[in-house]
C-alpha atoms as a PDB file:
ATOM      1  CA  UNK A   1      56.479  22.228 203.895  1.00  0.00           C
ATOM      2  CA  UNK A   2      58.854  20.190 201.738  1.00  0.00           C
ATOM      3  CA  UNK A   3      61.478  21.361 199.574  1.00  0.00           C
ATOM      4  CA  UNK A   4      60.101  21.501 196.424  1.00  0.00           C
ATOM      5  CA  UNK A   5      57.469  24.226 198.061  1.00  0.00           C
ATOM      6  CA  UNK A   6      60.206  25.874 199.518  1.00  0.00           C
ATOM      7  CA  UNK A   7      62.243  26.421 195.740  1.00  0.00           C
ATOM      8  CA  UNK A   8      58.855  27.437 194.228  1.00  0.00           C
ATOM      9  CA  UNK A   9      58.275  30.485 196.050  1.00  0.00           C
ATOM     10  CA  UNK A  10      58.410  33.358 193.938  1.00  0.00           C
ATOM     11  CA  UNK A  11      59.949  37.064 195.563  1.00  0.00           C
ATOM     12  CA  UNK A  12      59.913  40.231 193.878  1.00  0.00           C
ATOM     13  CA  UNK A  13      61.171  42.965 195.322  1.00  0.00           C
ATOM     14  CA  UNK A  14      62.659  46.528 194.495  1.00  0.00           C
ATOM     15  CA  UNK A  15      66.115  47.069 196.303  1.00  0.00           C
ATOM     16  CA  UNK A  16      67.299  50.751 194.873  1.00  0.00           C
ATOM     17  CA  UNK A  17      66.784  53.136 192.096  1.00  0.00           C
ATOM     18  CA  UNK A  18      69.474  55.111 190.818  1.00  0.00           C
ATOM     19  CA  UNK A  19      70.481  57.149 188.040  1.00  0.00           C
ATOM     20  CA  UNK A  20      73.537  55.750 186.501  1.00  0.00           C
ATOM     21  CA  UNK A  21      74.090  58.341 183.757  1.00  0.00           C
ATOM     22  CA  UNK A  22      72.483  61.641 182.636  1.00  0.00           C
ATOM     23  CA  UNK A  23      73.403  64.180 179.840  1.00  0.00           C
ATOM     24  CA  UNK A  24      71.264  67.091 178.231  1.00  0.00           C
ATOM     25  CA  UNK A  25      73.249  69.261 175.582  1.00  0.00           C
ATOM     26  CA  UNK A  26      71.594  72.565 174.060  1.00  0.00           C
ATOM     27  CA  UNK A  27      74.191  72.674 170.772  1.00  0.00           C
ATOM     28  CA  UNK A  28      72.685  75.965 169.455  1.00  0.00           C
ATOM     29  CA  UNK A  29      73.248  77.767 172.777  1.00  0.00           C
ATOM     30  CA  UNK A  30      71.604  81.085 173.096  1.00  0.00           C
ATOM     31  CA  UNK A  31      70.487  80.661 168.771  1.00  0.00           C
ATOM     32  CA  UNK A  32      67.982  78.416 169.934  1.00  0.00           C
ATOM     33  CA  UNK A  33      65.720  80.877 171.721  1.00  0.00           C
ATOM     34  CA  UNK A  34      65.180  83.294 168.680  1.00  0.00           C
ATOM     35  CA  UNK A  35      63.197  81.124 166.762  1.00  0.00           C
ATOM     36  CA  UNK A  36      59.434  80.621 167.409  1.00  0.00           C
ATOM     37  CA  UNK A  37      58.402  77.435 169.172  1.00  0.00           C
ATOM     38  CA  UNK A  38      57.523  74.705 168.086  1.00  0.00           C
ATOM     39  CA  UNK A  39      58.886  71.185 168.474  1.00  0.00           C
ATOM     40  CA  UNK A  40      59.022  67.906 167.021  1.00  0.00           C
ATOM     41  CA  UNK A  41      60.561  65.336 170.028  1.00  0.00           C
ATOM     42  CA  UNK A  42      62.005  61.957 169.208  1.00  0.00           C
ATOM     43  CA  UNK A  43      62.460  58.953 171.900  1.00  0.00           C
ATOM     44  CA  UNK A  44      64.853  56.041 171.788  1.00  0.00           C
ATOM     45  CA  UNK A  45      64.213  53.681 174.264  1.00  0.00           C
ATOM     46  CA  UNK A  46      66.410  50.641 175.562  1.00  0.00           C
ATOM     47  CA  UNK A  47      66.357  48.194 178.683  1.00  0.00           C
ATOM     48  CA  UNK A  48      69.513  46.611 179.759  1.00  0.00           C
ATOM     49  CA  UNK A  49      69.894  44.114 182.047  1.00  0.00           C
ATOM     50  CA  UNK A  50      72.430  42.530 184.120  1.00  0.00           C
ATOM     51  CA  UNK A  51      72.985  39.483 186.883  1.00  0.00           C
ATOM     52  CA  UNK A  52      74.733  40.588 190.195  1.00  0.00           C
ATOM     53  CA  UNK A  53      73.847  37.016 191.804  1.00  0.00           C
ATOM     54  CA  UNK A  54      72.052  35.871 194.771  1.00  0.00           C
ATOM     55  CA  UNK A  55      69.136  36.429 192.212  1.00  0.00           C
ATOM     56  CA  UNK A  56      69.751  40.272 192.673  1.00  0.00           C
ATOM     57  CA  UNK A  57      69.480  41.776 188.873  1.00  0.00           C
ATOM     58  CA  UNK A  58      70.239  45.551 188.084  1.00  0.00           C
ATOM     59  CA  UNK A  59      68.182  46.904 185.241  1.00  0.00           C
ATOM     60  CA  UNK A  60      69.246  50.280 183.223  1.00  0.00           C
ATOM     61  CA  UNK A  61      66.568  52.040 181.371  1.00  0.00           C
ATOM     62  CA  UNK A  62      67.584  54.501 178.879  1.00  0.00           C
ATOM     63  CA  UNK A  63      65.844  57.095 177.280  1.00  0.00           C
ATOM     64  CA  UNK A  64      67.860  59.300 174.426  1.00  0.00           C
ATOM     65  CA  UNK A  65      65.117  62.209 173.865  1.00  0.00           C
ATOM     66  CA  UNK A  66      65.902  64.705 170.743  1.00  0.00           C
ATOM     67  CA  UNK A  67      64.019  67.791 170.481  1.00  0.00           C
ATOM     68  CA  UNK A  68      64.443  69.896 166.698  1.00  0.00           C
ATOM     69  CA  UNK A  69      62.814  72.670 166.617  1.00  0.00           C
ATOM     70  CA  UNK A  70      63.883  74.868 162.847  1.00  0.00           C
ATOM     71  CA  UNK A  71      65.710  72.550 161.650  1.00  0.00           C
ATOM     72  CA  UNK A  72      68.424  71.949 164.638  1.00  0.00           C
ATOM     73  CA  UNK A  73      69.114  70.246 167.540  1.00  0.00           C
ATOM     74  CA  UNK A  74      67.344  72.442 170.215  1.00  0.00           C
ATOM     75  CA  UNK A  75      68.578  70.046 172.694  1.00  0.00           C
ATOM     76  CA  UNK A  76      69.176  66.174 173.380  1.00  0.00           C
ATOM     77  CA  UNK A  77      68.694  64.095 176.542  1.00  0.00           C
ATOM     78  CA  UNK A  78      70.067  60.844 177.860  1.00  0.00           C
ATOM     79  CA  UNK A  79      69.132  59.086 180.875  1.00  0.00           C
ATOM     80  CA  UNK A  80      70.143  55.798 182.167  1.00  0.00           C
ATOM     81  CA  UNK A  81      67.729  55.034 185.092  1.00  0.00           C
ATOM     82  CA  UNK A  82      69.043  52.271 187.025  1.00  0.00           C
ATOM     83  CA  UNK A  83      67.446  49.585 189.719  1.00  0.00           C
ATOM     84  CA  UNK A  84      68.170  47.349 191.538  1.00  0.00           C
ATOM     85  CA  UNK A  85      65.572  44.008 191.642  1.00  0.00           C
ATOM     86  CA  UNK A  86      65.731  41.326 193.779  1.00  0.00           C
ATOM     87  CA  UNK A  87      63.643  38.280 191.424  1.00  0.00           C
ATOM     88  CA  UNK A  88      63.698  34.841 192.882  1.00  0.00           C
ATOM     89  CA  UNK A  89      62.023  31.789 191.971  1.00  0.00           C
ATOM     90  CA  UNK A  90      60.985  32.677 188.395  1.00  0.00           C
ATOM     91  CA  UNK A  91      61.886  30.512 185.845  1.00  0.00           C
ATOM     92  CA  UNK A  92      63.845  31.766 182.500  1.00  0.00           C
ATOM     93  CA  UNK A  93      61.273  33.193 180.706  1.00  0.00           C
ATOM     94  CA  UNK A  94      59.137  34.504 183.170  1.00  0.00           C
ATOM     95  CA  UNK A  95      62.149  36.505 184.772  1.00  0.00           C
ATOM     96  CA  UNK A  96      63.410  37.589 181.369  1.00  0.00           C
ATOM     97  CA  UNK A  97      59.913  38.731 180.764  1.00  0.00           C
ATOM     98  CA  UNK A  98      59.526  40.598 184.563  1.00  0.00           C
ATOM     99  CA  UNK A  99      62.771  42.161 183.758  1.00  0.00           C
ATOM    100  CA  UNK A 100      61.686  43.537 180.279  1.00  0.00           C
ATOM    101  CA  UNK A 101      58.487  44.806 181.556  1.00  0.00           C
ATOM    102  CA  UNK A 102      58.016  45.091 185.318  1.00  0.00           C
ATOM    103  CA  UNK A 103      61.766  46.412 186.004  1.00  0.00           C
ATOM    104  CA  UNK A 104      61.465  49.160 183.436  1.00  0.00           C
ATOM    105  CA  UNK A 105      57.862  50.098 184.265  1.00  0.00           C
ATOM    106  CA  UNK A 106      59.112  51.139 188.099  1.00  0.00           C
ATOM    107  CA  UNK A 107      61.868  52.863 186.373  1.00  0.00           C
ATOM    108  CA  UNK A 108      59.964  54.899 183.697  1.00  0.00           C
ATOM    109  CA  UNK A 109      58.589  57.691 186.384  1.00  0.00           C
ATOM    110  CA  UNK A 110      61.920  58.489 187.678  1.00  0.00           C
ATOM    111  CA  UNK A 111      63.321  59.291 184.327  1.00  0.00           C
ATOM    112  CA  UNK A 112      60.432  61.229 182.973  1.00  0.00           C
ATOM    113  CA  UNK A 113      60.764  63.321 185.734  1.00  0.00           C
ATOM    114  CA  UNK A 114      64.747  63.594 185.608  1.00  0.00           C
ATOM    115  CA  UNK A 115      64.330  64.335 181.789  1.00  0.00           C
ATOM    116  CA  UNK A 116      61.433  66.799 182.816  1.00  0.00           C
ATOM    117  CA  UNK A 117      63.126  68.735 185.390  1.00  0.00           C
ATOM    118  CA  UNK A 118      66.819  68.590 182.974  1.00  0.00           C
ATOM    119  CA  UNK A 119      64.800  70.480 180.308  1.00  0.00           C
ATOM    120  CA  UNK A 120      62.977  73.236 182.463  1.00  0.00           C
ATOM    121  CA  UNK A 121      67.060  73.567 183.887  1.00  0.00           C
ATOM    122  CA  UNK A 122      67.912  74.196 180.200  1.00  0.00           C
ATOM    123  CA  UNK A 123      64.914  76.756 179.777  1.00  0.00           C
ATOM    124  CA  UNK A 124      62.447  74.949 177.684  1.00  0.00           C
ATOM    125  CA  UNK A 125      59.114  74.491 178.175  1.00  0.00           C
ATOM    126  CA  UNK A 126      58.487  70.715 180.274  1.00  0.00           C
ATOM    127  CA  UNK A 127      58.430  68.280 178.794  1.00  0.00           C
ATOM    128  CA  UNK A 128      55.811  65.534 180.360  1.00  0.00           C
ATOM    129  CA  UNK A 129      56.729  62.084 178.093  1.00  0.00           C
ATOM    130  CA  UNK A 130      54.168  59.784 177.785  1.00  0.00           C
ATOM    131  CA  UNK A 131      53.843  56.746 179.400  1.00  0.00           C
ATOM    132  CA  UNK A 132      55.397  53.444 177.850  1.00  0.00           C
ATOM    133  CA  UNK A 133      53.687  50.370 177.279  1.00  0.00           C
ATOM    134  CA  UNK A 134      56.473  47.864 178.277  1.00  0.00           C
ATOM    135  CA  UNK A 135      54.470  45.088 177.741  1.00  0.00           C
ATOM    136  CA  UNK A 136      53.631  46.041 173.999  1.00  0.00           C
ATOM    137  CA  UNK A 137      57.508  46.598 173.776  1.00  0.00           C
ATOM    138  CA  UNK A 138      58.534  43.429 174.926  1.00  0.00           C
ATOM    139  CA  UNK A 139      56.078  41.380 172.405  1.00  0.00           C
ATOM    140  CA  UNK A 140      56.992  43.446 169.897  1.00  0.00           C
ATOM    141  CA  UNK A 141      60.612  42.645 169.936  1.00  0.00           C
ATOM    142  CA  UNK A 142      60.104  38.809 170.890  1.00  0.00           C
ATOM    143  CA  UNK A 143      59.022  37.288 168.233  1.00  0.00           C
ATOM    144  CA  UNK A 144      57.969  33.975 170.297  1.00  0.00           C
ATOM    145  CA  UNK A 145      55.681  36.458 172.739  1.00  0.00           C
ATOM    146  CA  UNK A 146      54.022  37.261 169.060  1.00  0.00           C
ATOM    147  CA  UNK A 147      53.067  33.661 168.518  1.00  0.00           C
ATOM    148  CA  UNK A 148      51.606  33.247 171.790  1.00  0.00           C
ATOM    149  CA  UNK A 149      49.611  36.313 171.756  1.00  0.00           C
ATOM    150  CA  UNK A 150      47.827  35.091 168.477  1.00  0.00           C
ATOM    151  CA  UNK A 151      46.598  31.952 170.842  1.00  0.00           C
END
């Protein structure tokens, strides 16, 4: 095996998953629960990323969910689910792209069900969010990914 072989090998691997930071607030208190219903939910999404070195990258997903239900806040949700990746051998865009899309996709399940479990706590109804199409995400916001897609 020669050298060059050796610094082409690519390794992905998942080293921890953590939640960094979580909040829910209910601002209309015990107000909220005499009104009938029925919800309208709003979901901010973001994916953070940072270098530890030794090719070892933590990732923070956060979701920010809003629920108004007559008019008000019935409550609001923040979660910043964090990992841990271990991504060697990938080359800048590739591992830019892997942490945009891969990283968050293994996060996404831990948060909906953090979020979901935060708002049954509260006493609302669950709330199951709908899975995230990273992918989508990631060429929507990188304009260069939207060239090559038209290929």
């Amino acid at each position: 095996m020669t050298d060059d072989a050796a610094e082409t090998k690519q390794e992905f691997q998942t080293k921890r998953i953590f939640v960094k930071d979580f909040s829910f607030e209910a601002p209309g208190g015990a107000n909220t629960f005499t009104n009938p219903w029925d919800p309208e939910v709003s979901i901010d999404v973001d994916v953070g990323t940072d270098e530890l070195g030794d090719d070892y990258h933590e990732v923070v997903l956060t979701l920010t969910v809003t629920v108004t239900n007559a008019e008000s806040t019935a409550f609001m949700t923040e979660i910043l689910q964090g990992g841990i990746f271990l991504c060697r051998g990938f080359s800048g865009g590739d591992l830019h792209r892997i942490l945009h899309t891969v990283c968050p996709n293994l996060l996404f399940p831990y948060a909906s069900e953090a979020v979901d479990g935060m708002t049954l706590k509260g006493s609302f109804p669950a709330l199951m969010l709908q899975p995230i199409n990273f992918n989508a995400l990631y060429v929507q916001n990188n304009p260069e990914e939207q060239a090559e897609s038209k290929d």
